[in-house]
Protein backbone atom coordinates (compact mmCIF):
# COMPACT_ATOMS: atom_id res chain seq x y z
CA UNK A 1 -0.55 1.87 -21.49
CA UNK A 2 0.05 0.74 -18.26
CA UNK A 3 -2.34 1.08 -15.46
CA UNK A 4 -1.53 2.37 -11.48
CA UNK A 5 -3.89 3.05 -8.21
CA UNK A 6 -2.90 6.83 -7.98
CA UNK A 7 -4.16 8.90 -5.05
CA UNK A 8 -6.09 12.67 -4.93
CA UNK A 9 -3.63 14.53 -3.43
CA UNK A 10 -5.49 18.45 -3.86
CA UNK A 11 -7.96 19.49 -6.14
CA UNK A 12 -6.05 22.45 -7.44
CA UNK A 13 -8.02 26.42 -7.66
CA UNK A 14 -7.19 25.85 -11.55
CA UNK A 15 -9.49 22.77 -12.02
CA UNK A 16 -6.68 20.19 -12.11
CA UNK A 17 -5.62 17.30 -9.93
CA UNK A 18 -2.38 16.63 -8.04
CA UNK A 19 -2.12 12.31 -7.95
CA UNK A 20 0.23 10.28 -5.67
CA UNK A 21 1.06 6.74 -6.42
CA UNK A 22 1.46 6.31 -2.69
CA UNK A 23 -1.40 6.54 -0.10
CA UNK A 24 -2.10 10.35 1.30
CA UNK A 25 -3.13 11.10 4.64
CA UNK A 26 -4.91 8.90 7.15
CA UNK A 27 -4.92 6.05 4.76
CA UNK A 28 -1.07 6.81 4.58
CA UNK A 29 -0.51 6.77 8.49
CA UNK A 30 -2.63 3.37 9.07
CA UNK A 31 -0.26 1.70 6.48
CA UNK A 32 2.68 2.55 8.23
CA UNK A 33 1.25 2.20 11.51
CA UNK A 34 0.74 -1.22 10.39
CA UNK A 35 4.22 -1.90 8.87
CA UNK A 36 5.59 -0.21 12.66
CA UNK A 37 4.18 -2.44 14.70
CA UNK A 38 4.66 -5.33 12.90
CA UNK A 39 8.66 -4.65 12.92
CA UNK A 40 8.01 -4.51 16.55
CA UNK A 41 6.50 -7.88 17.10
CA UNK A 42 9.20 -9.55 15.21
CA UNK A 43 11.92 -7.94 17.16
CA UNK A 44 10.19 -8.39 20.90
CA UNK A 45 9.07 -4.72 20.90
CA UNK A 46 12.06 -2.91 20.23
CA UNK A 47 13.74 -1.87 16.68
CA UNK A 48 17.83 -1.02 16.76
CA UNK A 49 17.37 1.80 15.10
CA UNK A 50 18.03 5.73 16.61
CA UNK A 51 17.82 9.31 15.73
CA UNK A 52 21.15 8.72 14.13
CA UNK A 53 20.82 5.81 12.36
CA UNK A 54 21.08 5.45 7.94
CA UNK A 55 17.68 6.20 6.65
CA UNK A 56 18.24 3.35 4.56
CA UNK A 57 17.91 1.33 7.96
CA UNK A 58 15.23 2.97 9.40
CA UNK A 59 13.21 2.64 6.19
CA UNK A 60 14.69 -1.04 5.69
């Protein structure tokens, strides 16, 4: 079978595990800190996105 890095998510009342195949949490918010500021170098500090702009930009 095929192998992934999953992620706890919550250790459930009923004994069970919820996974994520994407970081949870702090580990979560560094990566994208990361990924933020880097956009920002490239682009002299400033990214032409808005409040109103295609997720699919934003997320780009």
């Amino acid at each position: 079978g095929k192998q992934e890095k999953g992620y706890i998510k919550e250790i459930r009342s009923d004994g069970n595990i919820s996974l994520s195949l994407q970081p949870v949490g702090a580990e979560a918010a560094s990566s994208l800190n990361t990924k933020i500021l880097s956009k920002l170098r490239e682009n002299n500090g400033t990214l032409p996105v808005s409040d109103k702009s295609d997720p699919q930009v934003i997320s780009g």
